[in-house]
C-alpha atoms as a PDB file:
ATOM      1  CA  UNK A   1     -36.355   3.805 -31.049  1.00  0.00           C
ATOM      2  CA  UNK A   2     -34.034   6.466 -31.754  1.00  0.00           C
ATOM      3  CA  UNK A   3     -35.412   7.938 -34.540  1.00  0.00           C
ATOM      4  CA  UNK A   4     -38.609   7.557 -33.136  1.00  0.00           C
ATOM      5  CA  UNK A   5     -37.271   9.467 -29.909  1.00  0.00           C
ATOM      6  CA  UNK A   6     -35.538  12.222 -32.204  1.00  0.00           C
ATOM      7  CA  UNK A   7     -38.596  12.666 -34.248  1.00  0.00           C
ATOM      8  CA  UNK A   8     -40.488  13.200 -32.029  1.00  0.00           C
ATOM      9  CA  UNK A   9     -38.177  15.781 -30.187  1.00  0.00           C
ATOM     10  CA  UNK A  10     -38.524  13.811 -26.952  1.00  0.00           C
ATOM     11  CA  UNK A  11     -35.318  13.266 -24.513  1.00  0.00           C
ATOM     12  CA  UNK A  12     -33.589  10.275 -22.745  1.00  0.00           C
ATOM     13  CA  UNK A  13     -35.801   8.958 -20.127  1.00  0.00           C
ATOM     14  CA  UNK A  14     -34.101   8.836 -17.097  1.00  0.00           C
ATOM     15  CA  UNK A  15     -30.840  10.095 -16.637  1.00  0.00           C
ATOM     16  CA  UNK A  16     -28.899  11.542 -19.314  1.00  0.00           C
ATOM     17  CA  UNK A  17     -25.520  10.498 -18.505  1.00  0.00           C
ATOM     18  CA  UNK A  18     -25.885   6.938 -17.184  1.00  0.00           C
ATOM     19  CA  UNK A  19     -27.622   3.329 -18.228  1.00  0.00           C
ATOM     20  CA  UNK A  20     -27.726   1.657 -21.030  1.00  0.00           C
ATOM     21  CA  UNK A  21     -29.056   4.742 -23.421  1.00  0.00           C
ATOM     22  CA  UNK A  22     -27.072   7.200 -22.077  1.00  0.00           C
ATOM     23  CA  UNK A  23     -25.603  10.099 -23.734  1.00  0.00           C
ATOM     24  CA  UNK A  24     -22.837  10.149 -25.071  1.00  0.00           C
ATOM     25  CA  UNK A  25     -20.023  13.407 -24.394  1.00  0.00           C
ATOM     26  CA  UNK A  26     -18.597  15.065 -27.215  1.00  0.00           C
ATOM     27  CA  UNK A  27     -15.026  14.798 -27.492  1.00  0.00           C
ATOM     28  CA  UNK A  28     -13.045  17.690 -26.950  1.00  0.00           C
ATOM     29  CA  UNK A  29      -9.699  18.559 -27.958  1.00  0.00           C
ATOM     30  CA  UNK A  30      -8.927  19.061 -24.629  1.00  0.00           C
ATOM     31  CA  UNK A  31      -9.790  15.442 -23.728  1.00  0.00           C
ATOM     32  CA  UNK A  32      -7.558  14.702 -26.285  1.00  0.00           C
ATOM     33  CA  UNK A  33      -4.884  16.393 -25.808  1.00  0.00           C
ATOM     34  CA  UNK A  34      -4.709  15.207 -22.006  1.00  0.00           C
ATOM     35  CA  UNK A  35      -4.910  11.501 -23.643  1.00  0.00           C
ATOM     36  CA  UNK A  36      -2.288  12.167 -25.742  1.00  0.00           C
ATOM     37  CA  UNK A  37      -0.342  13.169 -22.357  1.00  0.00           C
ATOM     38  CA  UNK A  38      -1.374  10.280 -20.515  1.00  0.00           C
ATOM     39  CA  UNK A  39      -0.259   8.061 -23.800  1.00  0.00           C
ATOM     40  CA  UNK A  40       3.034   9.532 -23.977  1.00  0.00           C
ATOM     41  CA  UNK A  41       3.777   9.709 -19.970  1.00  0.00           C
ATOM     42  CA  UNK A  42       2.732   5.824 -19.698  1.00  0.00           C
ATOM     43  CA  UNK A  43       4.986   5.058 -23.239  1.00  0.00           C
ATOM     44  CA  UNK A  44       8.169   6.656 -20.908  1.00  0.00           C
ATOM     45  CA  UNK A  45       7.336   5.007 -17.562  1.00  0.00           C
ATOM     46  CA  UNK A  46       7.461   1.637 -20.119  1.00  0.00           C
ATOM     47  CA  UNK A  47      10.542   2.972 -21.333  1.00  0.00           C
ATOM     48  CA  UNK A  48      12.454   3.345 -18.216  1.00  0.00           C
ATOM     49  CA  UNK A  49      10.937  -0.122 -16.523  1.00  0.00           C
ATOM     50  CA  UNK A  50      11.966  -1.979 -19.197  1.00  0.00           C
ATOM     51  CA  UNK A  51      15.900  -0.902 -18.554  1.00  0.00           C
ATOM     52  CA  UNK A  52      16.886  -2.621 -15.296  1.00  0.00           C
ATOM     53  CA  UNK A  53      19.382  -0.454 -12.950  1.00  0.00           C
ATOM     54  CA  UNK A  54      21.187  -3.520 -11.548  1.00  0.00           C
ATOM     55  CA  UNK A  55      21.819  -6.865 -12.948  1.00  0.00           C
ATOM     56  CA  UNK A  56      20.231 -10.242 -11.437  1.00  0.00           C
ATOM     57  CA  UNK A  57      23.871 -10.816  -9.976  1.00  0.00           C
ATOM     58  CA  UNK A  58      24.361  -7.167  -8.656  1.00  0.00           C
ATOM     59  CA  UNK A  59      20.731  -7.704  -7.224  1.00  0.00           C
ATOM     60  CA  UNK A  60      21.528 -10.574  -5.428  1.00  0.00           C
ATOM     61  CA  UNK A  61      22.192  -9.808  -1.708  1.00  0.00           C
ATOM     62  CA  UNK A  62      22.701  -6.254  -2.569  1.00  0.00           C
ATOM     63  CA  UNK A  63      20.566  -5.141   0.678  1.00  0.00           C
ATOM     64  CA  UNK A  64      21.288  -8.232   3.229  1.00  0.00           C
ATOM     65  CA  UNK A  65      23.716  -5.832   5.234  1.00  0.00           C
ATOM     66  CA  UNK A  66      21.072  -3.098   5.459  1.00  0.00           C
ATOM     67  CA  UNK A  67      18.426  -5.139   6.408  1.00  0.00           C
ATOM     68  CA  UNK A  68      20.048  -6.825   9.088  1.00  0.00           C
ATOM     69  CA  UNK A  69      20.936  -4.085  10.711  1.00  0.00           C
ATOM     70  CA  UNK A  70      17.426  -2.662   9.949  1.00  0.00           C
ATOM     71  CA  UNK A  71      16.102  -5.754  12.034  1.00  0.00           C
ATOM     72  CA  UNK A  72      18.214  -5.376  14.818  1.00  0.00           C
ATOM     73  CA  UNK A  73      17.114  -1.910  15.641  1.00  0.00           C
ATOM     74  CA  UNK A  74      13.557  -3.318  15.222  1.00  0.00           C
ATOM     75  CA  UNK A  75      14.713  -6.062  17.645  1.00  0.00           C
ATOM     76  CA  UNK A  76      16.341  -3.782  20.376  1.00  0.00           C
ATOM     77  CA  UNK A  77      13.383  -1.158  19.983  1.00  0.00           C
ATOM     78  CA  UNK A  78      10.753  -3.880  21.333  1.00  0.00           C
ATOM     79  CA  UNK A  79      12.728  -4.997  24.136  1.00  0.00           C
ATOM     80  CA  UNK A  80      13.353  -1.656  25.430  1.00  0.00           C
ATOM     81  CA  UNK A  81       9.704  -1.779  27.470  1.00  0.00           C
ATOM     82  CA  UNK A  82      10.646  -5.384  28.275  1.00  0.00           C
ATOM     83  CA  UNK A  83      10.761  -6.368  32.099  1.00  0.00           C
ATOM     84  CA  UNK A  84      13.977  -7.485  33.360  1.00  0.00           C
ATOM     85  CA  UNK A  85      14.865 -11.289  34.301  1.00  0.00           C
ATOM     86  CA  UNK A  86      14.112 -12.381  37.555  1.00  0.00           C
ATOM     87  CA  UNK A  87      15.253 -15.888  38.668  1.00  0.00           C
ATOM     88  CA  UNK A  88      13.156 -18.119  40.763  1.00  0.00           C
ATOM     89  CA  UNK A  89      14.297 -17.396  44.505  1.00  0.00           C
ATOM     90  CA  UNK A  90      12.822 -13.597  43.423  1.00  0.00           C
ATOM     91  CA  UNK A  91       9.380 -15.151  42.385  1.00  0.00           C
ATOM     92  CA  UNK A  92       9.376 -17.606  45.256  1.00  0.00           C
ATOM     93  CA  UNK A  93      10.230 -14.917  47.997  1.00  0.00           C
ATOM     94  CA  UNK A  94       6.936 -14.562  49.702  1.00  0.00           C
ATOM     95  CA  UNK A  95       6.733 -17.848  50.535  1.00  0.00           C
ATOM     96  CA  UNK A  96       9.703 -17.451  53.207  1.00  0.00           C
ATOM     97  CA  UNK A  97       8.143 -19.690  55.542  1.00  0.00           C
ATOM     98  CA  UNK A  98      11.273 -21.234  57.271  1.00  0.00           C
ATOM     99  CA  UNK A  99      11.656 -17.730  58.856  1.00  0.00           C
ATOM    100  CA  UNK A 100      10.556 -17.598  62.404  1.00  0.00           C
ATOM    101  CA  UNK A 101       9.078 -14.660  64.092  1.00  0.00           C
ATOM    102  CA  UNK A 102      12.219 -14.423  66.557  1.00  0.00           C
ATOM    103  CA  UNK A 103      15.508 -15.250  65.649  1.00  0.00           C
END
């Protein structure tokens, strides 16, 4: 099909870039170069990942104090809007009906 296609100096039908006969983009040494990059910056991010800053025993409980106190400024920030008590003789009020109209 291919030589066929060549041979007879036609194109790829359809688009050029995409589907299953596609052509293909020359390599440049650009595109190379910025693999290379890529290859190398992923090889140090490995590097450094693989060399733990704490220990499993330093990393135990290391943040418990910070993130207590982290959730009980979360904790006072949502009561802030929060209505204030009221005991039941302040919800029952309105129904004063021992109270006469003369005393």
């Amino acid at each position: 099909m291919f030589l066929t296609l060549r041979l007879l100096r036609k194109g790829t039908s359809g688009k050029q870039w995409i589907g299953k006969y596609r052509r293909l983009r020359p390599v440049t040494w650009q595109m190379k170069r910025n693999m290379v990059k890529n290859l190398e910056r992923e090889a140090e991010n490995e590097y450094w990942i693989s060399r733990p800053y704490m220990t499993a025993e330093q990393e135990y409980g290391h943040a418990v104090e910070r993130r207590t106190q982290n959730w009980l400024t979360i904790k006072e920030r949502s009561f802030v809007n929060f209505p204030e008590h009221k005991s039941l003789t302040e919800h029952l009020s309105h129904l004063r009906i021992t109270k006469t109209w003369s005393n």
